[in-house]
N, C-alpha and C. Protein backbone atom coordinates (compact mmCIF):
# COMPACT_ATOMS: atom_id res chain seq x y z
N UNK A 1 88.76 39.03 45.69
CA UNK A 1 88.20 40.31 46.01
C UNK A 1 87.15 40.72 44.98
N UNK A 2 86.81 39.71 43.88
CA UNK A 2 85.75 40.27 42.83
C UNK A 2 84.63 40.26 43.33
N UNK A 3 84.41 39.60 44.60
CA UNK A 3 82.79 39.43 45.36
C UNK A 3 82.63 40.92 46.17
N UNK A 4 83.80 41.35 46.65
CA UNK A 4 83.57 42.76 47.49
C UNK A 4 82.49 43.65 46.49
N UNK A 5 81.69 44.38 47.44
CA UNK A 5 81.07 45.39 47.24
C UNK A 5 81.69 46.25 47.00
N UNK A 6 82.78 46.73 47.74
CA UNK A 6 83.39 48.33 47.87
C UNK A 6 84.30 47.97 47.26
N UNK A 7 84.96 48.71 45.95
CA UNK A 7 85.84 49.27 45.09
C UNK A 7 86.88 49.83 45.84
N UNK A 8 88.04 49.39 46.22
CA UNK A 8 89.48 49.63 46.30
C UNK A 8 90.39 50.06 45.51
N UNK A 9 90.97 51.65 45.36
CA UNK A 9 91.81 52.14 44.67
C UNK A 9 93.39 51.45 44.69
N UNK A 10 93.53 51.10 43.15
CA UNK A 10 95.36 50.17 43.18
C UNK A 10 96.17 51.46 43.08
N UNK A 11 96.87 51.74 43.67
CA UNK A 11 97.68 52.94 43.58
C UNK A 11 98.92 52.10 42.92
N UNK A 12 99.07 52.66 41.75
CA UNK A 12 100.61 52.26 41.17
C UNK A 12 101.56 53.16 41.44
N UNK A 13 102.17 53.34 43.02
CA UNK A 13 103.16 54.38 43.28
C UNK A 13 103.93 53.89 44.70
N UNK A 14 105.20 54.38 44.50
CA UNK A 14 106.01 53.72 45.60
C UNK A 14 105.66 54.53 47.06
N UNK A 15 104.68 55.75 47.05
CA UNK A 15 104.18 56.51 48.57
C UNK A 15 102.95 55.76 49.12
N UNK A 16 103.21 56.02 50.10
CA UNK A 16 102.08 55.51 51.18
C UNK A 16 100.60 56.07 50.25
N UNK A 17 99.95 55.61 50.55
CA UNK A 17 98.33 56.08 50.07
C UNK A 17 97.85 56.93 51.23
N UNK A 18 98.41 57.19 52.46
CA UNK A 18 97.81 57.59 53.74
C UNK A 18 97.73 59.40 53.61
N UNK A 19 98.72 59.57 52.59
CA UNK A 19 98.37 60.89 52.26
C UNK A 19 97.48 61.02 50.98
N UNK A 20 97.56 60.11 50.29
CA UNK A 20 97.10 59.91 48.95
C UNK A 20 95.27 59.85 48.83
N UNK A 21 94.41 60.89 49.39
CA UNK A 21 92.64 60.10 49.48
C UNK A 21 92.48 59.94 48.05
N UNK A 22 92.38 58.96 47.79
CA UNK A 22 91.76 58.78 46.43
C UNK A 22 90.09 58.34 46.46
N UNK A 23 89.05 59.20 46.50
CA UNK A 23 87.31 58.67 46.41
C UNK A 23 87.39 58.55 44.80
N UNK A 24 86.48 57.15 44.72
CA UNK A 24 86.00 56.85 42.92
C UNK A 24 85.19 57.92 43.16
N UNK A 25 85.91 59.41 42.33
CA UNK A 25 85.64 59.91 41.53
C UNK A 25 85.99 60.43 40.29
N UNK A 26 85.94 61.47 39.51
CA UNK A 26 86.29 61.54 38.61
C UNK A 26 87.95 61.93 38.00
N UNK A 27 88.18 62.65 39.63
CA UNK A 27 89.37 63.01 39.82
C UNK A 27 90.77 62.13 39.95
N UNK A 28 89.86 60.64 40.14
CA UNK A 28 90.91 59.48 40.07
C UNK A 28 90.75 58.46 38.90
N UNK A 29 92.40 58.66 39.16
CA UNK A 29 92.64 57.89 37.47
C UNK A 29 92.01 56.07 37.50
N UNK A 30 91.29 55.79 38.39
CA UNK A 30 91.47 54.61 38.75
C UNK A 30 89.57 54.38 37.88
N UNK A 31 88.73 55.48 38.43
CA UNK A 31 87.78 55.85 38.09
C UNK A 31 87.10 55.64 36.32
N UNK A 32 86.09 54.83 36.61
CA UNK A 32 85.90 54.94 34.84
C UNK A 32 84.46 54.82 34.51
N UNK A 33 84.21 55.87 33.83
CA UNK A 33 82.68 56.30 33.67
C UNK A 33 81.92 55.30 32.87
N UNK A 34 80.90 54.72 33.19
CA UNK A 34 80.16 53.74 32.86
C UNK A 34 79.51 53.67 31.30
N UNK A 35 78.85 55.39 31.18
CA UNK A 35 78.87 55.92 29.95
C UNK A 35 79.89 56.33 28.76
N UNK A 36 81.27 55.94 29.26
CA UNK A 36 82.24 56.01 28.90
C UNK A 36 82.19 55.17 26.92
N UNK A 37 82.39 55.70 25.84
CA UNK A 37 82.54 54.71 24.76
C UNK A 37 83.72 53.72 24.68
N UNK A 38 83.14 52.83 23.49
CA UNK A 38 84.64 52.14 23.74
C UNK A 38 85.89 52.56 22.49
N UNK A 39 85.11 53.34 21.99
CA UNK A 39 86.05 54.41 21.15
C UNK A 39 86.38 55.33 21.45
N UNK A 40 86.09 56.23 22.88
CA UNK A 40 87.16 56.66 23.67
C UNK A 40 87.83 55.87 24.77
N UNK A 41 87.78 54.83 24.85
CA UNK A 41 88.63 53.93 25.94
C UNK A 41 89.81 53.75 25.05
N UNK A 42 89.87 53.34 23.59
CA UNK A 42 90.85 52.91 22.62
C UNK A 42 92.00 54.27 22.46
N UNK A 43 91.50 55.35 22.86
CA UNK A 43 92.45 56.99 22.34
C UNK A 43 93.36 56.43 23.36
N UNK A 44 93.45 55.45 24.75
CA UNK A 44 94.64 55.36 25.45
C UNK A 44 95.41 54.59 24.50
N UNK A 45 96.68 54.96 24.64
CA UNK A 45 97.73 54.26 24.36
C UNK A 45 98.04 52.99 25.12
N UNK A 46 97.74 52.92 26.63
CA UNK A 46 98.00 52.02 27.08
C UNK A 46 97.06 51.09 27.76
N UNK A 47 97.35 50.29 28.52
CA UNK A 47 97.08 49.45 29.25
C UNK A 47 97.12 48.91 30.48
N UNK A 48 96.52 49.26 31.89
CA UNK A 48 96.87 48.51 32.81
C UNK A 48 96.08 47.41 32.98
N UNK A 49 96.99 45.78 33.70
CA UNK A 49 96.81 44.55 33.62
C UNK A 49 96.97 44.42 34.52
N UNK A 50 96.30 43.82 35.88
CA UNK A 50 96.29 43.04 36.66
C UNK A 50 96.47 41.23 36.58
N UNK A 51 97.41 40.88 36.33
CA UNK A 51 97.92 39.04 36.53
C UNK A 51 97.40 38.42 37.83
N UNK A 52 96.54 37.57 37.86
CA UNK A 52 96.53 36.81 39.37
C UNK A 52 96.44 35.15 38.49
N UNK A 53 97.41 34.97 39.80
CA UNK A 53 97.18 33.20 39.75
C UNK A 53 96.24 32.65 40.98
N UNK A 54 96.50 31.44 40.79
CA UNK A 54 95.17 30.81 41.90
C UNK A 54 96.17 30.65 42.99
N UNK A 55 97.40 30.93 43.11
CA UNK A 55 98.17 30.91 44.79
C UNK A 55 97.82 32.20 45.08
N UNK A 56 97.27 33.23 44.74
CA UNK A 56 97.58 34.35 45.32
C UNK A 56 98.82 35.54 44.65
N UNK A 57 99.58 35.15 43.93
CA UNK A 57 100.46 36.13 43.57
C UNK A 57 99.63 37.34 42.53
N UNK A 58 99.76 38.54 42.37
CA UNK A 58 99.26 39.06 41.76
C UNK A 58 100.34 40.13 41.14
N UNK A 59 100.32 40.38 40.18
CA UNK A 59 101.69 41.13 39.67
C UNK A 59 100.81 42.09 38.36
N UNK A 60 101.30 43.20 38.60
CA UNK A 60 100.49 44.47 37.93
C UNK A 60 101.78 44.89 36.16
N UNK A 61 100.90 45.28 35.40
CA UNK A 61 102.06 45.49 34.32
C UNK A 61 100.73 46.72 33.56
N UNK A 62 102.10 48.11 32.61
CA UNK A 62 101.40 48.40 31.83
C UNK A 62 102.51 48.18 30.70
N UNK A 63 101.40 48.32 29.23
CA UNK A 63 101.42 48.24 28.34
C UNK A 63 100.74 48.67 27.09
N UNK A 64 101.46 48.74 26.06
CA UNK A 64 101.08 49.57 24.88
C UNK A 64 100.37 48.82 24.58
N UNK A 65 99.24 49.01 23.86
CA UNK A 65 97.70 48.56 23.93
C UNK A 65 97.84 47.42 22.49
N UNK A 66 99.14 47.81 21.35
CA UNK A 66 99.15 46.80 20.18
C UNK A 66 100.71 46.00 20.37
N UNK A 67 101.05 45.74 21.51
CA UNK A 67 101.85 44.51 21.72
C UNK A 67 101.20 43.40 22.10
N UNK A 68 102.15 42.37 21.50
CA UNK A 68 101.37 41.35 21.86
C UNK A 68 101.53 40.61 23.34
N UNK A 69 100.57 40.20 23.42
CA UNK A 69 100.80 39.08 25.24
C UNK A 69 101.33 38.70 24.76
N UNK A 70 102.43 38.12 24.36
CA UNK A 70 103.81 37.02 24.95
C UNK A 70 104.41 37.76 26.04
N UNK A 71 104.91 38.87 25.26
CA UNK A 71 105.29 39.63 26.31
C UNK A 71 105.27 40.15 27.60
N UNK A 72 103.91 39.65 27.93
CA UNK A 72 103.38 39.95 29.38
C UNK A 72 103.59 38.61 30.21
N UNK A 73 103.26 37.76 29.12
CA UNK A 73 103.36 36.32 29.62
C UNK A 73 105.04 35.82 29.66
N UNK A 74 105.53 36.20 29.00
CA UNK A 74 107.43 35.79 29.36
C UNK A 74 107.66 36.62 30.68
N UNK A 75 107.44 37.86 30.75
CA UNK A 75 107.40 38.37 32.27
C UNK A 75 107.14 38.34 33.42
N UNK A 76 105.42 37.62 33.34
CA UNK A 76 104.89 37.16 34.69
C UNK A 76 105.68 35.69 34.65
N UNK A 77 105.76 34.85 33.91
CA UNK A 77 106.58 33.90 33.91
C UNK A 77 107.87 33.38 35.18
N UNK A 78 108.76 34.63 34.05
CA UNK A 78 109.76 34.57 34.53
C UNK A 78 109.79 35.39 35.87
N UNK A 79 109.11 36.02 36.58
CA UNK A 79 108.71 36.77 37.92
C UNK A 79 108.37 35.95 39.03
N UNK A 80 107.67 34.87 38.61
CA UNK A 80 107.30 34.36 39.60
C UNK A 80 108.03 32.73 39.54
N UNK A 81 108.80 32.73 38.38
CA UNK A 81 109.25 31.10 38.34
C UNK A 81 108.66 30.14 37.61
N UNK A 82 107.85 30.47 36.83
CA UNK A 82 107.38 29.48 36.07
C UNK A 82 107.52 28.77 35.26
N UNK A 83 107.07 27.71 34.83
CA UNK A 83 107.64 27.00 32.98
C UNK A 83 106.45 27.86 32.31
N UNK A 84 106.73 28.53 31.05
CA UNK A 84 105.81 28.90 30.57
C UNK A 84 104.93 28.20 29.43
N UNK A 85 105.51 26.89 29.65
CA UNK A 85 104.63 25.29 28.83
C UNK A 85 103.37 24.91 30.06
N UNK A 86 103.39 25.98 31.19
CA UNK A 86 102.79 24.84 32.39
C UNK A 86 101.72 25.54 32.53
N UNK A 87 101.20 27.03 31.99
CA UNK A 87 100.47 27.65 32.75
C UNK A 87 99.66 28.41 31.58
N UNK A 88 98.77 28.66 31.68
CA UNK A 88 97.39 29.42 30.44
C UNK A 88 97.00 30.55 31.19
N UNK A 89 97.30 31.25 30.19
CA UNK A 89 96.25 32.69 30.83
C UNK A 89 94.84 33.25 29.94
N UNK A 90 94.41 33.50 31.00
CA UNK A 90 92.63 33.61 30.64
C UNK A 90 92.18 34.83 30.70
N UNK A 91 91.27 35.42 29.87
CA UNK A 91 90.92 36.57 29.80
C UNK A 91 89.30 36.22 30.02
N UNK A 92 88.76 36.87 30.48
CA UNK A 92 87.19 36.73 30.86
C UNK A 92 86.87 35.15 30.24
N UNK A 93 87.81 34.35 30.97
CA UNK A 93 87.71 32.92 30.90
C UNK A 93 87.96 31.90 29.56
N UNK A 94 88.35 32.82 28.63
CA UNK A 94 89.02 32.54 27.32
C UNK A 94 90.97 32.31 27.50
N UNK A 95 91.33 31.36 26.83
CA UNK A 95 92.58 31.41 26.53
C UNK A 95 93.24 32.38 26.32
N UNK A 96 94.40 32.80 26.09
CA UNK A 96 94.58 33.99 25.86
C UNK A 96 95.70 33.51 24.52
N UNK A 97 96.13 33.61 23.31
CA UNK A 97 97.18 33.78 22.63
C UNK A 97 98.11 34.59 22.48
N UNK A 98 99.95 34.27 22.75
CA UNK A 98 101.13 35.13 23.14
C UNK A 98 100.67 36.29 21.81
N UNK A 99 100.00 35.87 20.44
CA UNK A 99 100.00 37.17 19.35
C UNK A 99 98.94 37.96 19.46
N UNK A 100 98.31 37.50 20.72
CA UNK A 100 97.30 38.81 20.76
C UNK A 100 97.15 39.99 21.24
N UNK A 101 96.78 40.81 21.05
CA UNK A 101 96.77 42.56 21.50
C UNK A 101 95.84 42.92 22.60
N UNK A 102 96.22 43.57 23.50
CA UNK A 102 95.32 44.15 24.44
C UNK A 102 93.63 44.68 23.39
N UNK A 103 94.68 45.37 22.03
CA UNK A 103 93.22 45.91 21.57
C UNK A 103 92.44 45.18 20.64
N UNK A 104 93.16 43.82 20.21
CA UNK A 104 92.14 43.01 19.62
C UNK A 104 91.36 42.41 20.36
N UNK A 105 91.55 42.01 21.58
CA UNK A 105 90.91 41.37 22.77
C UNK A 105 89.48 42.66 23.23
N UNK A 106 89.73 43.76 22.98
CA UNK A 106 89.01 44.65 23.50
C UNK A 106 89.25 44.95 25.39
N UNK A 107 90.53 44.96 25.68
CA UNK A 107 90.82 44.92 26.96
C UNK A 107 90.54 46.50 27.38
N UNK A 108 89.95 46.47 28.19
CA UNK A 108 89.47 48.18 28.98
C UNK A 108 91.22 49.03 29.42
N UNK A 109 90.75 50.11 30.04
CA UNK A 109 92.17 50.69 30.56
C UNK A 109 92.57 49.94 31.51
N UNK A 110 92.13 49.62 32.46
CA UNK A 110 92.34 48.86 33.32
C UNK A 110 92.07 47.61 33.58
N UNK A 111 92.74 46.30 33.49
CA UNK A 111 91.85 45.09 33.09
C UNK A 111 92.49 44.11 33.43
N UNK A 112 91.84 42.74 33.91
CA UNK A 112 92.68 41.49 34.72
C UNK A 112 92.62 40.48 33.64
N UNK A 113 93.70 39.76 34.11
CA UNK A 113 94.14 38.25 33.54
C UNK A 113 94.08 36.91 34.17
N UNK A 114 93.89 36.25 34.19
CA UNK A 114 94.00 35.23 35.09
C UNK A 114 94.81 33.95 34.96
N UNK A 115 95.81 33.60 35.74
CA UNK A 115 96.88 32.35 35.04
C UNK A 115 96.44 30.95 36.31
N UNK A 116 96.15 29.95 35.02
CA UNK A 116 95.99 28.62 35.54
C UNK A 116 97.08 27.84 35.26
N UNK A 117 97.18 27.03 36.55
CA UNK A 117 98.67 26.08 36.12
C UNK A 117 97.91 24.99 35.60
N UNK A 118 98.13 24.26 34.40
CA UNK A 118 98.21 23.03 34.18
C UNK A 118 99.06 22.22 33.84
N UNK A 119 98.07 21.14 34.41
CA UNK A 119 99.41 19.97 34.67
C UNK A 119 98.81 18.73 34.29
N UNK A 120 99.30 17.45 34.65
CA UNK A 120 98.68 16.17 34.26
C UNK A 120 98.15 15.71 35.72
N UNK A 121 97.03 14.84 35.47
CA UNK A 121 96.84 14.34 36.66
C UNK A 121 97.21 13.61 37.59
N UNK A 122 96.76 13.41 38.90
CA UNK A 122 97.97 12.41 39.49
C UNK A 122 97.77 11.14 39.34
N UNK A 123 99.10 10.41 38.83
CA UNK A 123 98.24 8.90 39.03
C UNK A 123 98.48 8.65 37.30
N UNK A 124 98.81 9.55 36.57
CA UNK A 124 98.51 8.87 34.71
C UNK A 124 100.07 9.20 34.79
């Protein structure tokens, strides 16, 4: 969905959205001003993370902005079944390390991950 034009609100809530209009505006938390600094993006405490793998699973997490990913990564892990020797997660196409921080990475409020399985090839 990173090729879409039109911006889709993630509602993190167990109600229908059908009552819920959320327009990117300012009024939605989803919303984030372009002129925005990144020394007021840091005053959040937290973090929302979007996880996608290349099957399709996508699994949403927040988090305090100076824990480290292991923690995100033992979770999506163990959520979806994984060995967590088998699979790398990537941040704007970088590795990611279990001791790193949402805020050493410079991760926005809202921000994706991406998990690749690796494996050996077939045939060695």
């Amino acid at each position: 969905m990173r090729g879409s034009t039109q911006a889709t609100p993630i509602l993190l809530c167990r109600w229908p959205a059908a009552h819920l209009p959320l327009p990117l505006t300012m009024g939605n938390p989803m919303w984030r001003d372009p002129n925005e600094t990144t020394a007021k993006r840091k005053e959040s405490r937290y973090v929302q993370l979007r996880v996608t793998s290349a099957d399709g699973a996508e699994v949403f997490f927040k988090m305090r902005r100076r824990m480290p990913l292991a923690l995100l990564q033992e979770a999506f892990c163990s959520r979806e079944k994984l060995d967590q020797s088998s699979v790398e997660f990537l941040y704007q196409g970088r590795r990611i390390s279990g001791t790193s921080t949402p805020d050493e990475l410079q991760m926005a409020d809202v921000d994706y991950i991406e998990v690749a399985v690796v494996g050996s090839p077939v045939g060695w």
